[in-house]
Protein backbone atom coordinates (compact mmCIF):
# COMPACT_ATOMS: atom_id res chain seq x y z
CA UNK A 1 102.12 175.76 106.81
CA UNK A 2 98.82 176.49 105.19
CA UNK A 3 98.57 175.61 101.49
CA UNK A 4 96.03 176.99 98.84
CA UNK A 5 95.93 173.68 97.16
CA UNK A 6 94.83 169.81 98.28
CA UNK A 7 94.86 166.57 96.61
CA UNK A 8 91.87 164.56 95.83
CA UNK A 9 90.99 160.88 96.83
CA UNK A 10 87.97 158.79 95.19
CA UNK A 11 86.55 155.79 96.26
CA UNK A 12 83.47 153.57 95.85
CA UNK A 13 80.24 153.70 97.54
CA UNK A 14 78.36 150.48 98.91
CA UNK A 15 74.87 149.23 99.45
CA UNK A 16 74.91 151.41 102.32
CA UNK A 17 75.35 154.58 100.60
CA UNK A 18 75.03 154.46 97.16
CA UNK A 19 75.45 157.86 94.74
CA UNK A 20 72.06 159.04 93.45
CA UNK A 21 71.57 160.98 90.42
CA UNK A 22 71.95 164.12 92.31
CA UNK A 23 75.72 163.68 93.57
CA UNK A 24 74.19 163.14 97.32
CA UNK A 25 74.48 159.90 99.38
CA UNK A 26 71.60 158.12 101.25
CA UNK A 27 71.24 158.19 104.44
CA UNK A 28 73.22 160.34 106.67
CA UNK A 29 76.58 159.05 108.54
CA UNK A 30 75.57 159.02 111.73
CA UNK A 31 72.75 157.04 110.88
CA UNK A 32 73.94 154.65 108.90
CA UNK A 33 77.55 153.77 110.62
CA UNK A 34 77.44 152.84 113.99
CA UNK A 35 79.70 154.42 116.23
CA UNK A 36 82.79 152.68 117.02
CA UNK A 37 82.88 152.78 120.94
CA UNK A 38 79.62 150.92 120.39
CA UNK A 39 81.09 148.07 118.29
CA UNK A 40 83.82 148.27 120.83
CA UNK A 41 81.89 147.94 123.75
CA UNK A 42 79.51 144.99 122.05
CA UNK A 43 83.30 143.07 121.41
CA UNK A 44 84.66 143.23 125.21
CA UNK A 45 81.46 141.72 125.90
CA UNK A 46 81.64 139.34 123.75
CA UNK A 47 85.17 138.44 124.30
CA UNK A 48 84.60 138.37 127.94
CA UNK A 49 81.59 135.54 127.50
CA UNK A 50 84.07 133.55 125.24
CA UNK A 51 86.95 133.55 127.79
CA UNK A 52 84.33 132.21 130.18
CA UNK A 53 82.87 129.46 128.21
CA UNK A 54 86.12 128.38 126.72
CA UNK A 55 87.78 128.14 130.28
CA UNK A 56 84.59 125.49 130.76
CA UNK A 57 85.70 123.51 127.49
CA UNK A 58 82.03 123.99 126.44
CA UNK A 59 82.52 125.52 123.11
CA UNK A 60 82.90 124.20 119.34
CA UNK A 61 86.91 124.06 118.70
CA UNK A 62 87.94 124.44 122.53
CA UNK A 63 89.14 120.75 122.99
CA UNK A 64 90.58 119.58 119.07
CA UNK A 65 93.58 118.68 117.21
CA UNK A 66 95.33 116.65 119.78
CA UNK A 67 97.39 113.61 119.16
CA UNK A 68 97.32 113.14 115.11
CA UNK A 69 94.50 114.88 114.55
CA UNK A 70 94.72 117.37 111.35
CA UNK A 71 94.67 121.12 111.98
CA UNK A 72 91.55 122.71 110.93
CA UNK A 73 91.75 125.80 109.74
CA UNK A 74 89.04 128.30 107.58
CA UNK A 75 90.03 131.24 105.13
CA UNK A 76 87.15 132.85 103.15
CA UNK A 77 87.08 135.93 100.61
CA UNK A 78 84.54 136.89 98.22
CA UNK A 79 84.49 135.45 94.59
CA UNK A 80 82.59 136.12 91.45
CA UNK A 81 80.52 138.90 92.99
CA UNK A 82 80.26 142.25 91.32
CA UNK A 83 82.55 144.28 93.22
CA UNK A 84 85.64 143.20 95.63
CA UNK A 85 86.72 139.42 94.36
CA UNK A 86 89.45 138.02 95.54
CA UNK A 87 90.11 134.06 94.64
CA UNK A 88 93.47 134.39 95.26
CA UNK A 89 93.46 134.31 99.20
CA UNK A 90 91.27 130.49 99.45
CA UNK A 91 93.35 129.49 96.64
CA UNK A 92 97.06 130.40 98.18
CA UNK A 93 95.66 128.89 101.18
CA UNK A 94 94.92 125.42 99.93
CA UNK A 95 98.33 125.72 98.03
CA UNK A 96 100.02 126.72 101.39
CA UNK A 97 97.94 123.24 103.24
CA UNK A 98 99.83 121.25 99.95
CA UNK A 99 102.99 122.26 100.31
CA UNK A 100 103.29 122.17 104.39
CA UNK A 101 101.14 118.50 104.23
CA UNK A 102 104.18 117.41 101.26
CA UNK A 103 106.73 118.83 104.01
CA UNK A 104 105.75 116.95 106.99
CA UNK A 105 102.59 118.98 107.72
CA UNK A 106 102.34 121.38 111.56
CA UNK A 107 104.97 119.53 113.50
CA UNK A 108 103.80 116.51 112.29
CA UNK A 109 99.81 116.91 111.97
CA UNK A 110 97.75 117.63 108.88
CA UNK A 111 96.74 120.71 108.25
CA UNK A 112 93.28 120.69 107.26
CA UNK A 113 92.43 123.97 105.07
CA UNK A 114 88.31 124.62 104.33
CA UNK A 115 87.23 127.32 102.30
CA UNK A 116 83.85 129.96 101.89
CA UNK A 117 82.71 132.70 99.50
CA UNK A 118 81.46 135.58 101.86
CA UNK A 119 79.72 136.61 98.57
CA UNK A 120 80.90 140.39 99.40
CA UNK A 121 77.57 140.70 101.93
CA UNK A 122 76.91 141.13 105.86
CA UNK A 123 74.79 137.38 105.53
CA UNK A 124 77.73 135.63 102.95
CA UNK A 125 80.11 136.35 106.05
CA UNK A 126 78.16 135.82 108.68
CA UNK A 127 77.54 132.14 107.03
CA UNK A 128 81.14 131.99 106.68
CA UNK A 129 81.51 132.21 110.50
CA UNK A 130 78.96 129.86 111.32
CA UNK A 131 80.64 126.85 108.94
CA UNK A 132 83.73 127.82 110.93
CA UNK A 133 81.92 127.39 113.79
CA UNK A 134 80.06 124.22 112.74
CA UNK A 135 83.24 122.71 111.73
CA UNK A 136 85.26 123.62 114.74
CA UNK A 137 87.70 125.05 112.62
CA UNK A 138 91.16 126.15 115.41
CA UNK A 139 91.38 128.98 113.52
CA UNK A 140 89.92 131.24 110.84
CA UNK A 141 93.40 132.62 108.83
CA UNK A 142 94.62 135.08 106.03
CA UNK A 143 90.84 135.83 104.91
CA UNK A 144 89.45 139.34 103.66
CA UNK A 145 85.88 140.18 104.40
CA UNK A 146 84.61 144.15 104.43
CA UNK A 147 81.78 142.83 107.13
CA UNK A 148 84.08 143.16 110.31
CA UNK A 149 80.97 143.21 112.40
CA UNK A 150 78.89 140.19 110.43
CA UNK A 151 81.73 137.48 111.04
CA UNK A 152 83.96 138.33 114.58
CA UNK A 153 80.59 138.08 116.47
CA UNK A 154 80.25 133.98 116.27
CA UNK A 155 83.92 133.92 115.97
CA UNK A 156 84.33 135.55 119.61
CA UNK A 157 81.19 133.38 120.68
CA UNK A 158 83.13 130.15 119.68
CA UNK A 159 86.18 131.57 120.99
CA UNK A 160 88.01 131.11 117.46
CA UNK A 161 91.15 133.56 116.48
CA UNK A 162 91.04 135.29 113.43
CA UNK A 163 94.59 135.47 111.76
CA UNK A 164 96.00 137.66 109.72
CA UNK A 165 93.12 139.21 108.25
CA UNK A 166 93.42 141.47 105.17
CA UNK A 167 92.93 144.36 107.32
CA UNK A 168 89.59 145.97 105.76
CA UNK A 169 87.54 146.40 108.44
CA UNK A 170 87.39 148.76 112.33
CA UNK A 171 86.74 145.46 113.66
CA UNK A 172 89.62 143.68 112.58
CA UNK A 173 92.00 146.15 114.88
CA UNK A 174 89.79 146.23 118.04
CA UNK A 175 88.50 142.59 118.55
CA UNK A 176 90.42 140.61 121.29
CA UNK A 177 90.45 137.60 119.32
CA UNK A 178 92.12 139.13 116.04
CA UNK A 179 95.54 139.04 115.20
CA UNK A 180 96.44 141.61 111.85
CA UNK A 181 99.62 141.01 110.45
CA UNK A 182 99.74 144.18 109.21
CA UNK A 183 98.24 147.83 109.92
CA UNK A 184 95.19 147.35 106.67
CA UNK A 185 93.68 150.22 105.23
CA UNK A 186 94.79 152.53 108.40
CA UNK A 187 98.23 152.15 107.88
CA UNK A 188 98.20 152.29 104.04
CA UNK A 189 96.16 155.75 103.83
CA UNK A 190 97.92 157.38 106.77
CA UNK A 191 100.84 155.78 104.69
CA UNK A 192 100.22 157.08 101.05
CA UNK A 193 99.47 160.87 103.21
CA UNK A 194 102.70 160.94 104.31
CA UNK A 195 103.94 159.92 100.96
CA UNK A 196 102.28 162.60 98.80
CA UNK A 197 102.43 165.29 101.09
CA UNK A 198 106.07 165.25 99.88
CA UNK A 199 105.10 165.67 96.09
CA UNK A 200 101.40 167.23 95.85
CA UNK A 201 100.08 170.89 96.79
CA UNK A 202 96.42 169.41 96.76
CA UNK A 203 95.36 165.78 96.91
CA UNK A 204 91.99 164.47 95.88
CA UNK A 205 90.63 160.81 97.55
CA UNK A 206 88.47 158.97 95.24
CA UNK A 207 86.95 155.88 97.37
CA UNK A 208 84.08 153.52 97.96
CA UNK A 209 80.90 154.81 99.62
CA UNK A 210 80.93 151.88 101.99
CA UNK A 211 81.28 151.60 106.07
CA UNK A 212 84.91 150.68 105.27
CA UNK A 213 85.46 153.79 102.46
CA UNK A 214 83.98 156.11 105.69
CA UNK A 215 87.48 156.06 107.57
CA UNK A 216 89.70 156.60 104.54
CA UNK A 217 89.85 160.31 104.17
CA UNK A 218 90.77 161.03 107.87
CA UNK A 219 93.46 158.58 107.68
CA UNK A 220 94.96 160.00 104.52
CA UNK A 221 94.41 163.50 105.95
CA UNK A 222 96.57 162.48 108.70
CA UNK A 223 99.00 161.84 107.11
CA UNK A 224 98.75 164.80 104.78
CA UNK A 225 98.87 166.88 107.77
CA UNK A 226 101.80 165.29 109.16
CA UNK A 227 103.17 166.71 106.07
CA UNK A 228 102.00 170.02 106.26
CA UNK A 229 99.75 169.67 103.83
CA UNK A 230 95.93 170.51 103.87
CA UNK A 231 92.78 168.48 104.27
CA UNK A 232 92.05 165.81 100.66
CA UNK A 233 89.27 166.83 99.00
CA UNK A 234 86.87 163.45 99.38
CA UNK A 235 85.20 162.05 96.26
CA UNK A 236 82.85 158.94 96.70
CA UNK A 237 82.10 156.06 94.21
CA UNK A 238 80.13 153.63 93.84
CA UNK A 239 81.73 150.16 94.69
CA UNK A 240 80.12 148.05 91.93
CA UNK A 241 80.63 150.83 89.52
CA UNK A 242 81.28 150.56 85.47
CA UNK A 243 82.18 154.30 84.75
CA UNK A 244 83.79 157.27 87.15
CA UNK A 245 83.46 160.29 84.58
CA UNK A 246 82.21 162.17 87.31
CA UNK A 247 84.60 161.42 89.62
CA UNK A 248 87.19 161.94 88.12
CA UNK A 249 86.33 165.29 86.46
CA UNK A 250 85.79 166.53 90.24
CA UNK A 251 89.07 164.55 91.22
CA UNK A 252 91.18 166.43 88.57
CA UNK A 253 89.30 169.90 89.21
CA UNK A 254 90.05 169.80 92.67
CA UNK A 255 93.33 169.06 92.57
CA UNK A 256 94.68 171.61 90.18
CA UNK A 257 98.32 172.34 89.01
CA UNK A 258 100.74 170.53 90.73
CA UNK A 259 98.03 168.16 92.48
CA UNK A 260 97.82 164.60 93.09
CA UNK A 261 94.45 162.13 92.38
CA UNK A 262 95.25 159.35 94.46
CA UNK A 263 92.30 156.36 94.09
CA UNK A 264 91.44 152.86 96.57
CA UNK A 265 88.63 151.40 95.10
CA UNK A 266 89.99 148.01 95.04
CA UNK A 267 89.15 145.90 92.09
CA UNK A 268 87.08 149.03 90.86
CA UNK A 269 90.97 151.39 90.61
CA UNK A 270 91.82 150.27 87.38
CA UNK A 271 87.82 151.09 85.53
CA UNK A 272 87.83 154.77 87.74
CA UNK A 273 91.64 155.22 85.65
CA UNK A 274 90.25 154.33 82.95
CA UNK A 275 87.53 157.32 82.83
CA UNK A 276 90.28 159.79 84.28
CA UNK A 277 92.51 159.13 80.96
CA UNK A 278 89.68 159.98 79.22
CA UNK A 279 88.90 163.29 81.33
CA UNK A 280 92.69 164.84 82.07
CA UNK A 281 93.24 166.30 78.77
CA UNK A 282 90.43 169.07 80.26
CA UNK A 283 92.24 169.94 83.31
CA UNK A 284 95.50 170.78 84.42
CA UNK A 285 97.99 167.60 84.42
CA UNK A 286 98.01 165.72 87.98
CA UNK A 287 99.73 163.11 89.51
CA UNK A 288 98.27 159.41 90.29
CA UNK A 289 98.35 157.53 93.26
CA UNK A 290 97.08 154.63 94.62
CA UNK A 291 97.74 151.92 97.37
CA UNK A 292 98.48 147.99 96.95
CA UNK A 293 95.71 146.25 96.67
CA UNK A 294 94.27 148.80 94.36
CA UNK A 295 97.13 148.90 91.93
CA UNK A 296 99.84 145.86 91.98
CA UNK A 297 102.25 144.46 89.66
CA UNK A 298 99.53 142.45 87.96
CA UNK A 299 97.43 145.07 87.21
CA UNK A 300 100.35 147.45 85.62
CA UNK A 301 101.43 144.87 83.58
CA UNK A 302 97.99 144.25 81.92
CA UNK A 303 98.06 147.72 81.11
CA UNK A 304 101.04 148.36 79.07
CA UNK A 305 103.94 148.42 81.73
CA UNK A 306 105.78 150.96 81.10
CA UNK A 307 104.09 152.53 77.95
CA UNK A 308 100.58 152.42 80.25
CA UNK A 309 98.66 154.78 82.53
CA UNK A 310 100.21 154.16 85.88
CA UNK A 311 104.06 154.84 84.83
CA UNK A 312 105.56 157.32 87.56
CA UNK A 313 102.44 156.69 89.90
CA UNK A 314 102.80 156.56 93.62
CA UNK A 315 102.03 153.16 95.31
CA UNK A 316 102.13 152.57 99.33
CA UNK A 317 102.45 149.13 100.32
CA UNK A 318 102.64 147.06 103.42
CA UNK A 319 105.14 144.90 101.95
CA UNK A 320 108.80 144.86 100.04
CA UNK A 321 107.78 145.01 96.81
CA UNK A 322 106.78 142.05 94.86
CA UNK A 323 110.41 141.23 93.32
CA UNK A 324 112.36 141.43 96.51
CA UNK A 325 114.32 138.40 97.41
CA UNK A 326 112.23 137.96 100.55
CA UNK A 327 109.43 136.78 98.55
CA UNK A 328 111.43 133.58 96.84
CA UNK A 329 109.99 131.17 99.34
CA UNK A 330 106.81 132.00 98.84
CA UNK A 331 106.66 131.97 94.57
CA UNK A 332 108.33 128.77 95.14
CA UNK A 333 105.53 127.23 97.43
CA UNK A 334 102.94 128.80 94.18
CA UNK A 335 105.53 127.04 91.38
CA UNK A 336 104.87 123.88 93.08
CA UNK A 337 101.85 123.53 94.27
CA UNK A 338 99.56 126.61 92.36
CA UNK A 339 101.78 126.05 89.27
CA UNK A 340 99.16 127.19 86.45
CA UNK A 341 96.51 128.33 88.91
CA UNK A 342 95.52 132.07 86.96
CA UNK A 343 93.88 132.77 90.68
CA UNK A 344 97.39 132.42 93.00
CA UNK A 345 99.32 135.78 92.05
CA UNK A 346 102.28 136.18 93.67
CA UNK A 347 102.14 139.85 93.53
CA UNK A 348 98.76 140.28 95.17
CA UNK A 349 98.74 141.72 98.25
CA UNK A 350 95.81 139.28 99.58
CA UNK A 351 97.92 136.47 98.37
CA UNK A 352 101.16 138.00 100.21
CA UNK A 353 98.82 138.28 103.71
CA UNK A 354 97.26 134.92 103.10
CA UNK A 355 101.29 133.88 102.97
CA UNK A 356 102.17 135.53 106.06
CA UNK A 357 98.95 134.87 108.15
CA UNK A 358 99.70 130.81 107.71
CA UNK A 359 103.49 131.71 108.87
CA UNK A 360 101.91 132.82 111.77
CA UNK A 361 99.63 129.97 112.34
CA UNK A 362 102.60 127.29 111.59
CA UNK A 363 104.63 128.95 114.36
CA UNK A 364 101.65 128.56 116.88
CA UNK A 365 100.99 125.38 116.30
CA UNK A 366 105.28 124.76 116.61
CA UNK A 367 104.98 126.59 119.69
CA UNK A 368 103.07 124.11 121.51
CA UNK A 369 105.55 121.60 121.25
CA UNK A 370 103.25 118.61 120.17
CA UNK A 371 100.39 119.31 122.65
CA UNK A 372 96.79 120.08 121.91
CA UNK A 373 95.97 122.25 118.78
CA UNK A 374 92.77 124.04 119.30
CA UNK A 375 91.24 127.33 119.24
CA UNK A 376 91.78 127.73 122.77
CA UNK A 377 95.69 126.89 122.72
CA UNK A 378 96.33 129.15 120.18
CA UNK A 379 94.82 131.77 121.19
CA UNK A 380 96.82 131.35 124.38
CA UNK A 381 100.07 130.79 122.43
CA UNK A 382 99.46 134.36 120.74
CA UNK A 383 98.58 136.31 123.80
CA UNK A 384 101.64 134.86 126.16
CA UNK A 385 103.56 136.62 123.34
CA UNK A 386 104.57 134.32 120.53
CA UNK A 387 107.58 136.27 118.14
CA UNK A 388 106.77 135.56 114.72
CA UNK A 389 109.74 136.34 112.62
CA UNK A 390 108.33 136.62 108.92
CA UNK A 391 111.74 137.00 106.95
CA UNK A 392 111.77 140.15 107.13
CA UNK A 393 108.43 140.71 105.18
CA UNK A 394 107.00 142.55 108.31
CA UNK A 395 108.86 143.63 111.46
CA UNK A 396 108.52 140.68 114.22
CA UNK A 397 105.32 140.14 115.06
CA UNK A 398 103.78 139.82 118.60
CA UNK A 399 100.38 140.37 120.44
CA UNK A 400 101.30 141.24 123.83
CA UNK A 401 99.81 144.38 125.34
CA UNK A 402 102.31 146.76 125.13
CA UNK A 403 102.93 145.53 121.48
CA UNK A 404 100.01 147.27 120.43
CA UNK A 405 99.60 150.48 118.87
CA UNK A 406 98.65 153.75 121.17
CA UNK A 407 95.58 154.69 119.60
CA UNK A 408 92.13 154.00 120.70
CA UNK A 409 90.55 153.09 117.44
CA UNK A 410 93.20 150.19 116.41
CA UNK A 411 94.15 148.81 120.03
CA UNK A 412 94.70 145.62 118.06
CA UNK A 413 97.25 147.20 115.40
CA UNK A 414 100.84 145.58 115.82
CA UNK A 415 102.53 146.62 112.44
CA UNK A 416 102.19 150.03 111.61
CA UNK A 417 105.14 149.50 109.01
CA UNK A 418 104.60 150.45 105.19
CA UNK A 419 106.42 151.04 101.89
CA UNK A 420 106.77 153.56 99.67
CA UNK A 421 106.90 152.56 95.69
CA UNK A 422 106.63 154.26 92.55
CA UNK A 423 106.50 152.74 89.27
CA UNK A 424 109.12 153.33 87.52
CA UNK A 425 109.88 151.33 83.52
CA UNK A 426 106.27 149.37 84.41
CA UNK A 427 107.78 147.56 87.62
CA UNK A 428 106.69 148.67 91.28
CA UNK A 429 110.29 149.97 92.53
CA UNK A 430 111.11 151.34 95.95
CA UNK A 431 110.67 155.05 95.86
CA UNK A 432 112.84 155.00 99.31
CA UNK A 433 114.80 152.05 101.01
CA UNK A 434 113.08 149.86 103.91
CA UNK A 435 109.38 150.96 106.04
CA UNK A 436 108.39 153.34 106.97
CA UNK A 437 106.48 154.00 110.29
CA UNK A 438 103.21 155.41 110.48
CA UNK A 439 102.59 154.52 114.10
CA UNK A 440 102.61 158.10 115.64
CA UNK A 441 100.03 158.92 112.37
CA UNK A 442 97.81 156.75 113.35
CA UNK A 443 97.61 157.98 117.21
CA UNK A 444 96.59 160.99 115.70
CA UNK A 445 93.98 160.41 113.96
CA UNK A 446 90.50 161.66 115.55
């Protein structure tokens, strides 16, 4: 059913693209992103020189970890940078390697967790890759990187799996040698579509003018249109950026009476709010939305709970929400071993990933029933079709073939599950009981 109104979604812009004074972006699209059957056809090459130089035993973390050897593992993110930062992840990590080493380690071996700073860049992550290269690392698990095409390259070389990544990047959902845990900035848009197509005549997308930001507003539209609802109207940002008057003057005037803003800038959400509290009181009132990862429990607490700016907002997730029962293993890992450690919040959804990815990798190695631990053996353990049951933080998880999601541009995507939440007396609530599935979303999205 056509509509006369549309909701508006911002989001930053990137070295690639930055906002000039004009309003405009740099260079055009199509010159600056490359085209993803490209990037796909570059990875099945890639893969297919891996497979043939692992099956030799020729490269770095092929033949390791046998015996009593300690598992080596690698999970990066980007710190103190001016944009994205996300300690968290390396930190949960070594808490995680604590704990399970405390416990008895991997079916009895060490694990063995090393650490990097992409820095936020295409050259911080490709450096990241190499060290995990260099060290021979069996796996590189529950990192977040927006440089998808910077760090699988010498990952596929090497023949090394990348687990559970945050789910940020193309790249992430079409390499043969990455395993998401959960469906990453696809799901979540098509996701938080579907969710205010229910509750807003007009949406406006505020989001980052970055390769990643690119793909946001046709996923969201999706699911808008799933809805019946009309196309968002798409506002960029700047990633790095300290004020969003602009934005958010076009966000509110584009999405009218009875409209929703709905912003996934990341780190940036909470400054671009900031500048739309001080720009509604011009426009007619609108509704906020966001996704997690943008907007969490942390994040609504530090601004006045329930008495603060994101009361009755909208909030997609991939996850129960951070209070759920299901999480009690995990903020009892953090009291014990991250105990005091301001980086390890259990509410973050990098440090809820980073929890789930190393689930994964601790079935894997349990899988192989004492034999060699390598990048090569788990990879194989993963693609015979290992079940990894998560406690019912994600549906069960599994890599197989037919596991994978129908749509060409995220053959990789296994979990196409999200929530819907709303905040509701300052905590993230669910606005409807269990996922919801955004699979058939996705496979439409052109």
């Amino acid at each position: 059913m056509p509509v006369s109104r549309r909701t508006v979604l911002l989001r930053p812009s990137g070295p690639s693209g930055r906002i000039g004074p004009s309003g405009r972006s740099g260079p055009s699209d199509s010159a600056r992103r490359p085209t993803r059957t490209a990037a796909l056809t570059a990875t099945a090459l890639v893969a297919v020189c891996a497979s043939l130089a692992t099956s030799c035993g020729v490269l770095p973390g092929s033949a390791a970890g046998a015996g009593d050897d300690p598992v080596t593992v690698m999970t990066w993110a980007p710190e103190n940078t001016k944009a994205t930062n996300k300690p968290g992840i390396p930190a949960m990590a070594q808490a995680y390697a604590r704990w399970v080493n405390a416990n008895g380690g991997l079916d009895g071996r060490k694990l063995k967790v090393i650490t990097c700073n992409d820095h936020n860049d295409p050259v911080g992550a490709a450096d990241c890759a190499r060290k995990a290269v260099d060290k021979e690392v069996a796996a590189v698990v529950g990192s977040y990187s927006q440089h998808g095409q910077s760090f699988l390259s010498p990952l596929e070389v090497a023949g090394i799996p990348y687990i559970g990544g945050y789910g940020v990047t193309d790249e992430e959902f079409s390499s043969p040698l990455s395993y998401p845990v959960n469906g990453g900035e696809p799901a979540l848009m098509a996701g938080n579509g579907r969710q205010l197509a229910a509750r807003c005549e007009r949406v406006s997308l505020v989001r980052p003018d970055t390769i990643a930001g690119d793909d946001l507003p046709g996923l969201l539209d999706a699911g808008l249109t799933e809805g019946h609802r009309r196309s968002s109207a798409d506002i960029r940002a700047p990633e790095d950026g300290t004020d969003f008057s602009a934005q958010a003057e076009q966000a509110l005037e584009r999405a009218g009476t009875d409209g929703c803003v709905t912003a996934a800038l990341g780190a940036r959400t909470d400054t671009f709010y900031d500048s739309y509290r001080r720009t509604e009181s011009a426009y007619p009132a609108a509704k906020i939305s966001s996704v997690l990862g943008s907007v969490d429990q942390s994040l609504i607490d530090r601004t006045g709970g329930g008495k603060g700016p994101y009361e009755g907002a909208y909030v997609t997730g991939w996850y129960p929400v951070a209070g759920d029962a299901r999480w009690n293993e995990m903020r009892e890992v953090i009291r014990q071993q991250a105990f005091g450690d301001n980086r390890v919040d259990p509410t973050d959804a990098g440090v809820q990933t980073t929890w789930i990815a190393y689930t994964v990798l601790k079935h894997a190695v349990e899988s192989l029933d004492g034999g060699e631990v390598s990048a090569r053996t788990l990879r194989r353990a993963l693609d015979k079709g290992l079940k990894v049951e998560t406690g019912g933080l994600t549906p069960t998880l599994r890599w197989r073939f037919k596991d994978m999601l129908a749509a060409s541009d995220f053959p990789r995507l296994v979990n196409a599950d999200v929530t819907f939440q709303v905040v509701r007396d300052g905590r993230l609530v669910p606005a409807q009981k269990g996922f919801v599935n955004v699979s058939k979303t996705l496979e439409r999205v052109e």
